[in-house]
Protein backbone atom coordinates (compact mmCIF):
# COMPACT_ATOMS: atom_id res chain seq x y z
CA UNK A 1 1.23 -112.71 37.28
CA UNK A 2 2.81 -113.58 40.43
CA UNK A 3 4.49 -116.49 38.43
CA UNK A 4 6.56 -114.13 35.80
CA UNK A 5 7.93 -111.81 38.49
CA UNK A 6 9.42 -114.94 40.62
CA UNK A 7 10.97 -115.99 37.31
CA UNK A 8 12.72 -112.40 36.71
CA UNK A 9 14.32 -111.82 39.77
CA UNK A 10 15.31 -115.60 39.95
CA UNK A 11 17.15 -115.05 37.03
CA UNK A 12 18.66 -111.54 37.35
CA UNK A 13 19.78 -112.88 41.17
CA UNK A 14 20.58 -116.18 40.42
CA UNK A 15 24.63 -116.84 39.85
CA UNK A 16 24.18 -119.79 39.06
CA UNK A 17 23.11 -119.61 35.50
CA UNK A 18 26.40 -121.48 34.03
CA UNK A 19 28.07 -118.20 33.44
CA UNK A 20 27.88 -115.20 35.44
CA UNK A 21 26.94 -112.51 33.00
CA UNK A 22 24.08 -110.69 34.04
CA UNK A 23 25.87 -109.82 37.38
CA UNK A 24 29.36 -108.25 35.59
CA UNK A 25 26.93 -105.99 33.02
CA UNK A 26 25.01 -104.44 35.26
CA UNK A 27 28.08 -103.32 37.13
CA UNK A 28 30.32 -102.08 34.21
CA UNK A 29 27.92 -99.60 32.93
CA UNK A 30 28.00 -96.84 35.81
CA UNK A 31 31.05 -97.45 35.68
CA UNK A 32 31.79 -96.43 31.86
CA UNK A 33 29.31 -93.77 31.98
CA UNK A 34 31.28 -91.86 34.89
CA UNK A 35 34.48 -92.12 33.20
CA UNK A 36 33.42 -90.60 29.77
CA UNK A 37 32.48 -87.82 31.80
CA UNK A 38 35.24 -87.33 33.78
CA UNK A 39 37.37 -87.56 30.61
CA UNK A 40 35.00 -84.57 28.61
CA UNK A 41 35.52 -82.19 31.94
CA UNK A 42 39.36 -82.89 31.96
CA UNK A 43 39.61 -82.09 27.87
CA UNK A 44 37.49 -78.55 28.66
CA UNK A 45 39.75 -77.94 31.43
CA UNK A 46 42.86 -78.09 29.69
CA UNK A 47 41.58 -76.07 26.55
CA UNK A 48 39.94 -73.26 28.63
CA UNK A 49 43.83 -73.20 29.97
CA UNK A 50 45.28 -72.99 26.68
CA UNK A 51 43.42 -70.13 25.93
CA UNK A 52 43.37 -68.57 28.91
CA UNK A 53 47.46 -68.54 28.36
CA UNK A 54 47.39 -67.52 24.53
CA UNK A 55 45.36 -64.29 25.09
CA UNK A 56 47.64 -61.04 25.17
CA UNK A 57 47.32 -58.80 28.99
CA UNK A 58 46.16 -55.24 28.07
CA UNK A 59 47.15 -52.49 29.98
CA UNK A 60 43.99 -50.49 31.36
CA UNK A 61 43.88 -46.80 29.32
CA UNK A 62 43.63 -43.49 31.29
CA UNK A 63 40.45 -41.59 30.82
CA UNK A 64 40.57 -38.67 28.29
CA UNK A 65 37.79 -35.99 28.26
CA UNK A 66 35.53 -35.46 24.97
CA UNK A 67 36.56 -32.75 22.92
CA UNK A 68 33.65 -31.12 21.56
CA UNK A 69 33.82 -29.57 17.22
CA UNK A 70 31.60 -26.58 17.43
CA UNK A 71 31.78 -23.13 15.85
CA UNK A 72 32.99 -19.91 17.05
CA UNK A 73 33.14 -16.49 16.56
CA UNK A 74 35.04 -13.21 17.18
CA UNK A 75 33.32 -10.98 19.66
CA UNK A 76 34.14 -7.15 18.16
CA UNK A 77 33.27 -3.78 20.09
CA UNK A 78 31.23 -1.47 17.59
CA UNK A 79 28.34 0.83 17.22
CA UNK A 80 25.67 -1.10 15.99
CA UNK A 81 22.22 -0.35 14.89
CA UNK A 82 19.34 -2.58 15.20
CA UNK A 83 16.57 -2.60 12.38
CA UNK A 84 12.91 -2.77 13.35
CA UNK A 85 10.52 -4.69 11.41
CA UNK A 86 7.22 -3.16 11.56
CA UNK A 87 4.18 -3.48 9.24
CA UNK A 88 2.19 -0.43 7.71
CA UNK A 89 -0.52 1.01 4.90
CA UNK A 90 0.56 3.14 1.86
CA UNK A 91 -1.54 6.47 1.56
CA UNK A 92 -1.98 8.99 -0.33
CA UNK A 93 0.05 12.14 0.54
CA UNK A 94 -1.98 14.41 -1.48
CA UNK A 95 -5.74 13.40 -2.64
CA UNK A 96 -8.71 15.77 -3.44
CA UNK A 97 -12.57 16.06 -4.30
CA UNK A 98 -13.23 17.41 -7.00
CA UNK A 99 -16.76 19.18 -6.23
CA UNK A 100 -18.81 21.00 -9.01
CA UNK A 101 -19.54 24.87 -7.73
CA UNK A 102 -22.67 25.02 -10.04
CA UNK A 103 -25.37 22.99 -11.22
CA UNK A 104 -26.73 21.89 -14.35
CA UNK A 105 -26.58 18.99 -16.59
CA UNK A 106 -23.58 17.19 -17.89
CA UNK A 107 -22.20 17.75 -20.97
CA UNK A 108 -19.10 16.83 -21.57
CA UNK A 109 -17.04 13.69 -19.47
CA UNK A 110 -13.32 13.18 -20.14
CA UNK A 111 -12.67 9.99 -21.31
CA UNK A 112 -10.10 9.19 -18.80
CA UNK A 113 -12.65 9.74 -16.12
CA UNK A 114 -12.32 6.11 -14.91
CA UNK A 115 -11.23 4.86 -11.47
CA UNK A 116 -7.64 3.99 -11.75
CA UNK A 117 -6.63 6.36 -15.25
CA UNK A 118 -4.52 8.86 -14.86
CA UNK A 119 -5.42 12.29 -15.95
CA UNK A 120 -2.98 15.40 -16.15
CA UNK A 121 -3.01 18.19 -14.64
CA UNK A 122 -5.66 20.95 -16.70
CA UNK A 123 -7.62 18.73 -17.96
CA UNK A 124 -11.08 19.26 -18.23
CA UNK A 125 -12.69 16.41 -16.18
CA UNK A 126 -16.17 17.25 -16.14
CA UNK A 127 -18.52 19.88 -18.24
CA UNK A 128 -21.59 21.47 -17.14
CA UNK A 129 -24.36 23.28 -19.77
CA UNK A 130 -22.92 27.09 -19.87
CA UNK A 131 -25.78 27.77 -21.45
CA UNK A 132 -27.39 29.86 -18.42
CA UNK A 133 -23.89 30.89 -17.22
CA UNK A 134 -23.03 33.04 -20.76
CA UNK A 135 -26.66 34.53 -20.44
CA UNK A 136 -26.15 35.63 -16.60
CA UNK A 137 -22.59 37.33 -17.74
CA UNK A 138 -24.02 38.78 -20.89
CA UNK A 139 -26.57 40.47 -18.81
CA UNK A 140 -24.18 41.78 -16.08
CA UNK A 141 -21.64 42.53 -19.04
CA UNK A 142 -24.95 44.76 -20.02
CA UNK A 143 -25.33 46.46 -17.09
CA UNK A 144 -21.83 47.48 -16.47
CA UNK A 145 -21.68 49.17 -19.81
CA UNK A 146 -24.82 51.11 -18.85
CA UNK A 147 -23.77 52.55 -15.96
CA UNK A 148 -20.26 53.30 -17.65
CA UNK A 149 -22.90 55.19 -19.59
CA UNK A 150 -24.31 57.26 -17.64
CA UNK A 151 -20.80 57.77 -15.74
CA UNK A 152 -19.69 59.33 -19.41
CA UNK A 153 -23.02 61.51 -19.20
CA UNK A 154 -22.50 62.66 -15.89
CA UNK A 155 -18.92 63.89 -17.40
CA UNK A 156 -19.97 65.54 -19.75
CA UNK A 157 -22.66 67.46 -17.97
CA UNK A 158 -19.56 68.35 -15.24
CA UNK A 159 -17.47 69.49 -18.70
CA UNK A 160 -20.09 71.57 -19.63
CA UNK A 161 -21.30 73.17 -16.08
CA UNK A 162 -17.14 73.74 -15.44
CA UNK A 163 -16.99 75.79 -18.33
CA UNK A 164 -20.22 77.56 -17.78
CA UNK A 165 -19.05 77.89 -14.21
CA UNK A 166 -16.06 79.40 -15.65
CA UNK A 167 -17.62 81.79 -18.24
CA UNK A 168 -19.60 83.14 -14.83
CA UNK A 169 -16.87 83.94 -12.87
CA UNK A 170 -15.36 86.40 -15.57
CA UNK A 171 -19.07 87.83 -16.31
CA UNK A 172 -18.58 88.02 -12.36
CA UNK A 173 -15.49 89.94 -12.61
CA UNK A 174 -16.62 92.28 -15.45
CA UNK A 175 -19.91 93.54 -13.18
CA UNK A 176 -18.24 93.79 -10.34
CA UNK A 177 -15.73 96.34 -12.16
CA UNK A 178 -18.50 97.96 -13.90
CA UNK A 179 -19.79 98.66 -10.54
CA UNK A 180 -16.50 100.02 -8.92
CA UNK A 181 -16.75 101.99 -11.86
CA UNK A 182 -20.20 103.37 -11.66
CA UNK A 183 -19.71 104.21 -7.82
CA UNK A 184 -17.00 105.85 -8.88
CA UNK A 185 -18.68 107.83 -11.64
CA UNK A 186 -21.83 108.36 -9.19
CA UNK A 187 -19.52 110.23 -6.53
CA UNK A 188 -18.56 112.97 -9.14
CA UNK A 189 -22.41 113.22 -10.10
CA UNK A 190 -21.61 111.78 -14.26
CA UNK A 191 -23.60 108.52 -13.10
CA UNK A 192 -27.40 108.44 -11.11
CA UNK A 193 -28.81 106.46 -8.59
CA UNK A 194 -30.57 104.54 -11.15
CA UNK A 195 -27.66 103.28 -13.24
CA UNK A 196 -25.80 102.49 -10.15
CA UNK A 197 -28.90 100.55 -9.28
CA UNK A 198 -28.99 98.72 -12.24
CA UNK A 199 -25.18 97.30 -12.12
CA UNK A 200 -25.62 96.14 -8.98
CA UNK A 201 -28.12 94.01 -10.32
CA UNK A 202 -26.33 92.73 -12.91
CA UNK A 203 -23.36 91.58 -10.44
CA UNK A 204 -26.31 89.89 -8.63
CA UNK A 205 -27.38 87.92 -11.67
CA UNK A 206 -23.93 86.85 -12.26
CA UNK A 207 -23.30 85.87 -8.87
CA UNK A 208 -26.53 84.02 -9.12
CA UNK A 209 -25.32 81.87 -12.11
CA UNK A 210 -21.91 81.45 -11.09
CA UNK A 211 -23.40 80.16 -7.44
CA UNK A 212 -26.01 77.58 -9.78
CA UNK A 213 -22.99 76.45 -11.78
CA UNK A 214 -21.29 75.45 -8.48
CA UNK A 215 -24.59 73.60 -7.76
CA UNK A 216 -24.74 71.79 -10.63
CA UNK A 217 -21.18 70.58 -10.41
CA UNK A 218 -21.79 69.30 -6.48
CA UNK A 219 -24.59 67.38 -7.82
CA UNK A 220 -23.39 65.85 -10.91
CA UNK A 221 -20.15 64.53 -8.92
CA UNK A 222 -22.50 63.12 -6.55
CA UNK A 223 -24.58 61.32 -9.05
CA UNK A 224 -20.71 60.59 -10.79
CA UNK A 225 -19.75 58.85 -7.22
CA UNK A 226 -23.17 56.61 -7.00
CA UNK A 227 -22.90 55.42 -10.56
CA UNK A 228 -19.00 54.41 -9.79
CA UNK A 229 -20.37 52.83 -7.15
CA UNK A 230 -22.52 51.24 -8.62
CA UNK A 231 -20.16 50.12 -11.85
CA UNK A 232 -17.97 48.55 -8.94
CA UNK A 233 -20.82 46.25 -8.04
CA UNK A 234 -21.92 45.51 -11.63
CA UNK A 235 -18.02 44.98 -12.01
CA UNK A 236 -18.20 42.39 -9.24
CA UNK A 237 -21.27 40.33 -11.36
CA UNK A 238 -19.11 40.62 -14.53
CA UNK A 239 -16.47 38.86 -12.66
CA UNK A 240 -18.92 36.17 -10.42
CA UNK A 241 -20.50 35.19 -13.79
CA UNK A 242 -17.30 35.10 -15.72
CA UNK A 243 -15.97 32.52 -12.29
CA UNK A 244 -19.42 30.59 -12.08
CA UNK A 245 -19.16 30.30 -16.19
CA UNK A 246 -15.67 28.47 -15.98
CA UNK A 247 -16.90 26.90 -13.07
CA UNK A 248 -18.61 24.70 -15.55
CA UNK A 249 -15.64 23.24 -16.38
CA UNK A 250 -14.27 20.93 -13.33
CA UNK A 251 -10.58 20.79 -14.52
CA UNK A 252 -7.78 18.60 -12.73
CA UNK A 253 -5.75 20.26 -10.11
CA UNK A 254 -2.63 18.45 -10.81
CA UNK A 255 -1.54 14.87 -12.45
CA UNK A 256 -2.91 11.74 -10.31
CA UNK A 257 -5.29 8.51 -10.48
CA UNK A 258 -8.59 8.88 -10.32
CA UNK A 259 -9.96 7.01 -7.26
CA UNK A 260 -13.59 7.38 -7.45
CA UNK A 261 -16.00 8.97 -10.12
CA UNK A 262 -20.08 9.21 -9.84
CA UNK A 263 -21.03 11.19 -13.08
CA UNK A 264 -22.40 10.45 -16.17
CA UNK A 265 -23.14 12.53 -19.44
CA UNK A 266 -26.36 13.47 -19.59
CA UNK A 267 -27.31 12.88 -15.72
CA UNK A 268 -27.64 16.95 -13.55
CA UNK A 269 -25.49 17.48 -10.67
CA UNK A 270 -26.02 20.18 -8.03
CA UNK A 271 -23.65 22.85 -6.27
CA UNK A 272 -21.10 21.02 -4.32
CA UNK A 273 -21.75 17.79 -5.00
CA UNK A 274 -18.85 15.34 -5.60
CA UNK A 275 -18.64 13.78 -8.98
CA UNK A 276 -14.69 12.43 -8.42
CA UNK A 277 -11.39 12.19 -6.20
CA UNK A 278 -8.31 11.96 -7.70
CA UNK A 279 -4.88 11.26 -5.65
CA UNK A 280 -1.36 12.31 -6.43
CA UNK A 281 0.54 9.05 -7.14
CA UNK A 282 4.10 10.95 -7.10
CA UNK A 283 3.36 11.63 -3.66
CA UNK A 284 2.41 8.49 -1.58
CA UNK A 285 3.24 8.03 2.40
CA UNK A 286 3.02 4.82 4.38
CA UNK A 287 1.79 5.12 8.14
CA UNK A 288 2.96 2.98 10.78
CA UNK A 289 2.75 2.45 14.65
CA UNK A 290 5.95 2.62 16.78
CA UNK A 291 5.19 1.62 20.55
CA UNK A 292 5.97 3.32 23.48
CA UNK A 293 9.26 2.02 24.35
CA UNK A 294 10.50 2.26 20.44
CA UNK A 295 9.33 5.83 20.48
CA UNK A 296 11.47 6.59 23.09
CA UNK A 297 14.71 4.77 22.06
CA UNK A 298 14.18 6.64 18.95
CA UNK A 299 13.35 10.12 20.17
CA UNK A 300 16.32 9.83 22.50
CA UNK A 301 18.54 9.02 19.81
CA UNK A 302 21.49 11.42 18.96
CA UNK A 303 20.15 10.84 14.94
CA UNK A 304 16.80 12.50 14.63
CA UNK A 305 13.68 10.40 14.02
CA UNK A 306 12.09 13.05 11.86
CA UNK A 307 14.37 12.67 8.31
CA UNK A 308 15.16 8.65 9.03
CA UNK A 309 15.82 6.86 6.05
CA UNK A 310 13.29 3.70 6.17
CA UNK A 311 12.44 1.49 3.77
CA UNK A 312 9.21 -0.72 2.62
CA UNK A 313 8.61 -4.11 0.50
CA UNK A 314 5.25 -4.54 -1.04
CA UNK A 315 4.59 -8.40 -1.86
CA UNK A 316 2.56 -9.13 -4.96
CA UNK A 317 2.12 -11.80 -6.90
CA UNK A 318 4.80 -13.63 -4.73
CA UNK A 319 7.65 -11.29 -5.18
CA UNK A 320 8.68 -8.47 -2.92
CA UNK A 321 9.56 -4.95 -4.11
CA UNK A 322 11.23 -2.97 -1.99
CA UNK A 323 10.89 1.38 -1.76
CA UNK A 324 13.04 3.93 0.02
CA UNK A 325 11.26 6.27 2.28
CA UNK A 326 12.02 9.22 4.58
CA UNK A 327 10.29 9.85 7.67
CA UNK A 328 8.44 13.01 7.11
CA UNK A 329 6.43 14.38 10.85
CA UNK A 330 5.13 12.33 13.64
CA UNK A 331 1.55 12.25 14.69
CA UNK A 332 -0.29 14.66 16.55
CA UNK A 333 -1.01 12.20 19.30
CA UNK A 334 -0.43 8.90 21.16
CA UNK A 335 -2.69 6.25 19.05
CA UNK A 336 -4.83 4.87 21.99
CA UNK A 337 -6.17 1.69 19.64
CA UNK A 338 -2.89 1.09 18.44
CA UNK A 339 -0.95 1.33 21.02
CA UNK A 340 1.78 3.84 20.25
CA UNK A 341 2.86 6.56 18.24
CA UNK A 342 1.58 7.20 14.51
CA UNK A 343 5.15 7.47 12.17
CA UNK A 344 4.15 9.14 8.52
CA UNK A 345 7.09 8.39 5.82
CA UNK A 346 6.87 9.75 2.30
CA UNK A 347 7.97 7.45 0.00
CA UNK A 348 10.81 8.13 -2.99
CA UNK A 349 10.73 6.88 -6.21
CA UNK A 350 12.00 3.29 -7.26
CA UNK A 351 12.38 1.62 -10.40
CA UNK A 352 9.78 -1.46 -10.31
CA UNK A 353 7.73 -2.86 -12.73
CA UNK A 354 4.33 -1.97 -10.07
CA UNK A 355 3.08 0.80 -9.11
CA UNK A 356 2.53 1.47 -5.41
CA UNK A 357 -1.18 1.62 -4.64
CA UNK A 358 -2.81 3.84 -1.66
CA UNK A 359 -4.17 0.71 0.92
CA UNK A 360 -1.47 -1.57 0.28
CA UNK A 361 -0.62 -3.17 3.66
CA UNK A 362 3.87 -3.40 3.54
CA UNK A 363 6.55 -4.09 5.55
CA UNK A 364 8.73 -1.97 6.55
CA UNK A 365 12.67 -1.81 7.94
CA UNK A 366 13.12 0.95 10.42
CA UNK A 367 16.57 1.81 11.53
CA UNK A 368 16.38 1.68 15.73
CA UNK A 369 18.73 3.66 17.62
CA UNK A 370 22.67 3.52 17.68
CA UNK A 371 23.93 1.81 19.97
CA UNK A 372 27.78 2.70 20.60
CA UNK A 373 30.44 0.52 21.80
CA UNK A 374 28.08 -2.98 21.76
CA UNK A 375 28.77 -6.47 20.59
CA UNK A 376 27.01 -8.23 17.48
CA UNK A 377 26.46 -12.09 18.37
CA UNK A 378 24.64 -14.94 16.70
CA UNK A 379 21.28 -15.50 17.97
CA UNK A 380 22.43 -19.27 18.94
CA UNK A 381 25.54 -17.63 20.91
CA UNK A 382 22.80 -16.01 23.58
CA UNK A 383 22.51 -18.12 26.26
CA UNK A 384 19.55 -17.64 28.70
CA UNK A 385 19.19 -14.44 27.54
CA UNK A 386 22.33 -13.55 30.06
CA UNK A 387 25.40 -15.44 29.10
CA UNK A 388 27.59 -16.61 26.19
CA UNK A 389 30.37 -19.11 26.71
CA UNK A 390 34.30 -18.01 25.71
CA UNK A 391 36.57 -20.13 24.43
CA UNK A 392 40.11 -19.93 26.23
CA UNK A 393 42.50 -22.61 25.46
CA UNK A 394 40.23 -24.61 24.29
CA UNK A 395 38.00 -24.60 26.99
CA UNK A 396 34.43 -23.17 27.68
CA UNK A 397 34.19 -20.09 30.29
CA UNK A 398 31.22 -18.46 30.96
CA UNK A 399 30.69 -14.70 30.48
CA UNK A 400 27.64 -12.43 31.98
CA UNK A 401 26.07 -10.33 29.26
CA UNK A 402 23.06 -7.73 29.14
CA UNK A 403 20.86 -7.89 26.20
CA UNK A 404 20.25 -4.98 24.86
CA UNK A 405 17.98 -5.71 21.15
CA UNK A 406 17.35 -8.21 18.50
CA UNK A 407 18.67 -7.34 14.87
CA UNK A 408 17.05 -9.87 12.82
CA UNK A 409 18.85 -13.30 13.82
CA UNK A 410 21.36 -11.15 15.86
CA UNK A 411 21.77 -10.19 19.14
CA UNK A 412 23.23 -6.68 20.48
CA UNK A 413 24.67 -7.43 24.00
CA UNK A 414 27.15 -5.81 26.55
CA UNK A 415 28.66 -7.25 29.40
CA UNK A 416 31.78 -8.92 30.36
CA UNK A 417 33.22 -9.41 26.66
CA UNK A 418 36.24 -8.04 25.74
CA UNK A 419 36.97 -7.16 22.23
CA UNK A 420 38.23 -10.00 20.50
CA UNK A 421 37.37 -12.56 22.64
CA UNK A 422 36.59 -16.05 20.95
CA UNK A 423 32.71 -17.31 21.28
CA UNK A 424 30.57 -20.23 21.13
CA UNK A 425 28.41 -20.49 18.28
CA UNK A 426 26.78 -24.06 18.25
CA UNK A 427 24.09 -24.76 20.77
CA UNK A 428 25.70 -26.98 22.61
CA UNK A 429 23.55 -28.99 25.50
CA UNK A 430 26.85 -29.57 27.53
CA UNK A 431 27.93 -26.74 27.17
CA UNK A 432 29.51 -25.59 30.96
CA UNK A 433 33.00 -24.13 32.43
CA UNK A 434 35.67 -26.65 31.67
CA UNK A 435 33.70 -28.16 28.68
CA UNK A 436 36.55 -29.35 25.80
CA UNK A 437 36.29 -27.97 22.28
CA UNK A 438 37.72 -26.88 18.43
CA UNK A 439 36.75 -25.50 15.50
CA UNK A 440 35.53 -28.01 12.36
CA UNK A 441 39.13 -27.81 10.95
CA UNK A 442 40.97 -28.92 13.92
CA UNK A 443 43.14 -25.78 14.10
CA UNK A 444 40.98 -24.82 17.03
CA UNK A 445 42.98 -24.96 20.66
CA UNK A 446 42.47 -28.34 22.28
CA UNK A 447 45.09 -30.73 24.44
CA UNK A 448 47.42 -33.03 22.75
CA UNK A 449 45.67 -36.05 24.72
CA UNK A 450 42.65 -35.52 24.24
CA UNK A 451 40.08 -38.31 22.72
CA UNK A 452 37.87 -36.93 19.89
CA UNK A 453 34.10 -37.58 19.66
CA UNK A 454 32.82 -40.59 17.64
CA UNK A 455 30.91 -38.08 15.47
CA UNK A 456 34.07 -36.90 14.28
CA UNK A 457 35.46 -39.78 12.89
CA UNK A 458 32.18 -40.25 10.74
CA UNK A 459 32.17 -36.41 9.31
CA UNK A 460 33.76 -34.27 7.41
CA UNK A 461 35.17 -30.76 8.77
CA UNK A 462 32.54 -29.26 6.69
CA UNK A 463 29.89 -31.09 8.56
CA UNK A 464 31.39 -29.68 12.72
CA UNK A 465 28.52 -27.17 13.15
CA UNK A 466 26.13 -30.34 13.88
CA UNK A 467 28.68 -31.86 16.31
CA UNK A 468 27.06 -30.85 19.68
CA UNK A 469 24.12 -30.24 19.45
C-alpha cells in the first residue's frame, strides 16, 4: 500500500520524466476555467446594456379619480299618498236564522235547501203539517161568527125595545092629556073623582112601560158592549191562528246562500228551533285591524276615513282577484287582542269569474293619509334612514332627510331637498361627499380628465345600474 502511493507522487512531482507534461496540465486548467467565465459575465454585461438603452423612458401619469356609472333620479315636491297593506276576513253584511215559530213535523223541504244554493227571496224553505193550524183557525173562525151572532140578536132586541120605547112615550103623551083633560072636566063637576082616579092610573101604567123600555135598552147595550168585546178577542184568535198557520211555512227573507241547514222531511221540529241560516251574498264586508298610530294618521286626515275607497285581492287557485270596497263605520271599540282599531268595508261588485265567500282571509290596499308637499324616492335612494346623496356637477353631496312612510318600494321623505334636485339611485358602498359619478349613457356631468372604471369598459350603458354596487 505504502509502495503505490510513493510511486504516485514520484511521478506527479518528478520533472524529470523526459518531458514535462504533467506539471504544464495541471496548471492550464484553472486557468481556462476562469477565463470562460469571465468571458460569459462580460457578454451579459454588454446585452443587459443594450437593452437597458433600447427601452423607451415613460413619463409618470397624474392620478385621476374613479368616476362612478350609477343611476339617478329627479327629486319632485308633491302630495303623495302612501298605501297600507293590511290583511283581513270577508263577512257577511247581512245573514239570518231562519227559526220555525211552531212545531210539528216536516212536510215539505225546498230542494235548494243545501249549504251553498242559492234560494230567492219568497221561497218557501221549509213546511210544517198545517193540519192542527187550519183546525185551531176553523174553530176561532167559529167562535167569532157566534158572537157576531148574538151581537145581531142583541140588535135586534134594541130595534124592537126602541120602538116599543117609542110607542110608550106617545101612549105617555095621550094619558097625560087625557088627564089634563079630566082635571079639567072634574073642576066644572062633568067628570068624578073616580074617573079622574082612573086616568091617573093609566098615565102610571104608561110611565111604567115607557120606564121598562128604557131598561131594556140599558141592558141590551150592555150585553151589545161585552159581546163586542168579546168578538175583539175572538178577532185576535182568528188572526193568531191565521199567523201561526202561515207560520208553517218558513219562507226566505230575501235572495242569499244558504250557510247551514239541519232539517229533514219527515223528522218534527219544535218552536224556535233553527233549521237554517242563509247570508246575503250582494252584501259582503271585509274587517280589518288598523293600529294605533294608523288610526290616528287616518282620523287626522283632511279626507275622511269613514267613505275611503279601499280595495281587496282574494288569491285562489294561484291567481289574485282584486274587489273595490268602501269603508262603511268603524268599530265600537279599541280591539284589545288585536291591537288596534276594527275597520268594516262593504265590498262593491266586480266582474270575476269567483264568487267572494264569507271567511275568506284577503289582502287589502288602504289609502294612508295625504301627505302634502313631500318627496317620492326609491327605496335604494334612502340612506340610513336619514340621508340621500345629490348629485351636483357630477359629484356626490349629502342631504339630511326625515322619513316620513313607506309606499310599497318607495319612500316619502322631507328634508333638505329642493325640487328638482338630481339623486342617487344605485347603492353605492363609496358613496360619500366628493365621490365622482354619471349616468349609464355618459351624458351625466363628470370632468373632462377623469379615468373611467374598469367595469365600464366591459359593459354596455344598459348594464350602469350594477356599476357600484
Amino acid at each position: 500500500m505504502l509502495d503505490r502511493t510513493d510511486r504516485r507522487t514520484d511521478l506527479r512531482d518528478d520533472p524529470a520524466d523526459g518531458t514535462g507534461r504533467p506539471v504544464r496540465r495541471s496548471f492550464l486548467r484553472p486557468l481556462a476555467q476562469f477565463a470562460l467565465m469571465a468571458l460569459v459575465l462580460g457578454a451579459a454585461w454588454v446585452a443587459m446594456e443594450r437593452l437597458a438603452a433600447s427601452s423607451v423612458e415613460r413619463t409618470p401619469r397624474s392620478f385621476t379619480p374613479t368616476v362612478y356609472t350609477v343611476d339617478m333620479t329627479t327629486a319632485l315636491r308633491a302630495d303623495n299618498r302612501p298605501a297600507i297593506k293590511l290583511y283581513g276576513q270577508v263577512a257577511a253584511g247581512r245573514s239570518v236564522e231562519l227559526r220555525t215559530s211552531v212545531s210539528g213535523d216536516v212536510v215539505e223541504i225546498h230542494p235548494d235547501l243545501a249549504a251553498g244554493r242559492k234560494v230567492s227571496e219568497g221561497s218557501v224553505l221549509v213546511r210544517i203539517d198545517p193540519f192542527a193550524y187550519e183546525g185551531a183557525l176553523l174553530e176561532a173562525r167559529a167562535n167569532l161568527a157566534s158572537v157576531r151572532g148574538a151581537i145581531a140578536e142583541i140588535d135586534a132586541r134594541l130595534a124592537s125595545e126602541r120602538e116599543q120605547l117609542e110607542a110608550a112615550g106617545q101612549q105617555l103623551q095621550f094619558a097625560q092629556a087625557d088627564l089634563d083633560r079630566a082635571l079639567s072636566l072634574s073642576r066644572s063637576g062633568t067628570l068624578t073623582d073616580k074617573e079622574v082616579d082612573a086616568r091617573r092610573l093609566i098615565l102610571s101604567q104608561r110611565q111604567q112601560a115607557a120606564s121598562q123600555s128604557r131598561n131594556n135598552i140599558r141592558i141590551a147595550e150592555a150585553q151589545r158592549a161585552q159581546q163586542e168585546a168579546n168578538a175583539e178577542r175572538l178577532a185576535w184568535k182568528v188572526s193568531e191562528a191565521e199567523r201561526r198557520l202561515s207560520q208553517t211555512a218558513l219562507v226566505a227573507p230575501f235572495d242569499g246562500i244558504v250557510s247551514e241547514e239541519t232539517v229533514d222531511t219527515g223528522g218534527s221540529v219544535s218552536a224556535n228551533e233553527v233549521v237554517a241560516s242563509i247570508y246575503d251574498d250582494t252584501a259582503l264586508e271585509v274587517q280589518f285591524t288598523l293600529t294605533n298610530a294608523q288610526y290616528g294618521r287616518m282620523a287626522t286626515d283632511d279626507d275622511p276615513l269613514v267613505g275611503r275607497q279601499v280595495s281587496l285581492t282574494w288569491t285562489v287557485g294561484g291567481t289574485g282577484y282584486t274587489w273595490p270596497a268602501t269603508i262603511d263605520r268603524i268599530g265600537a271599540r279599541v280591539s284589545a287582542e288585536r291591537g288596534g282599531v276594527e275597520v268594516h268595508a262593504r265590498i262593491s261588485e266586480a266582474a270575476n269569474p269567483v264568487q267572494l265567500r264569507p271567511g275568506a282571509f284577503v289582502a287589502l290596499t288602504v289609502p294612508d293619509r295625504n301627505w302634502p308637499g313631500t318627496f317620492r324616492l326609491p327605496e335604494t335612494a334612502i340612506r340610513s334612514s336619514d340621508h340621500v346623496f345629490v348629485v351636483v356637477d357630477g359629484e356626490l353631496r349629502r342631504r339630511d332627510v326625515r322619513l316620513i312612510a313607506w309606499d310599497g318600494e318607495d319612500a316619502i321623505v322631507d328634508g333638505d331637498l329642493t325640487d328638482g334636485d338630481t339623486v342617487l339611485m344605485t347603492r353605492l358602498t363609496e358613496a360619500s361627499e366628493g365621490v365622482k359619478v354619471r349616468e349609464p349613457s355618459g351624458a351625466g356631468p363628470a370632468p373632462a380628465d377623469a379615468e373611467p372604471t374598469p367595469a365600464d369598459a366591459e359593459k354596455t350603458p344598459a348594464a350602469g345600474t350594477d356599476s357600484g354596487q
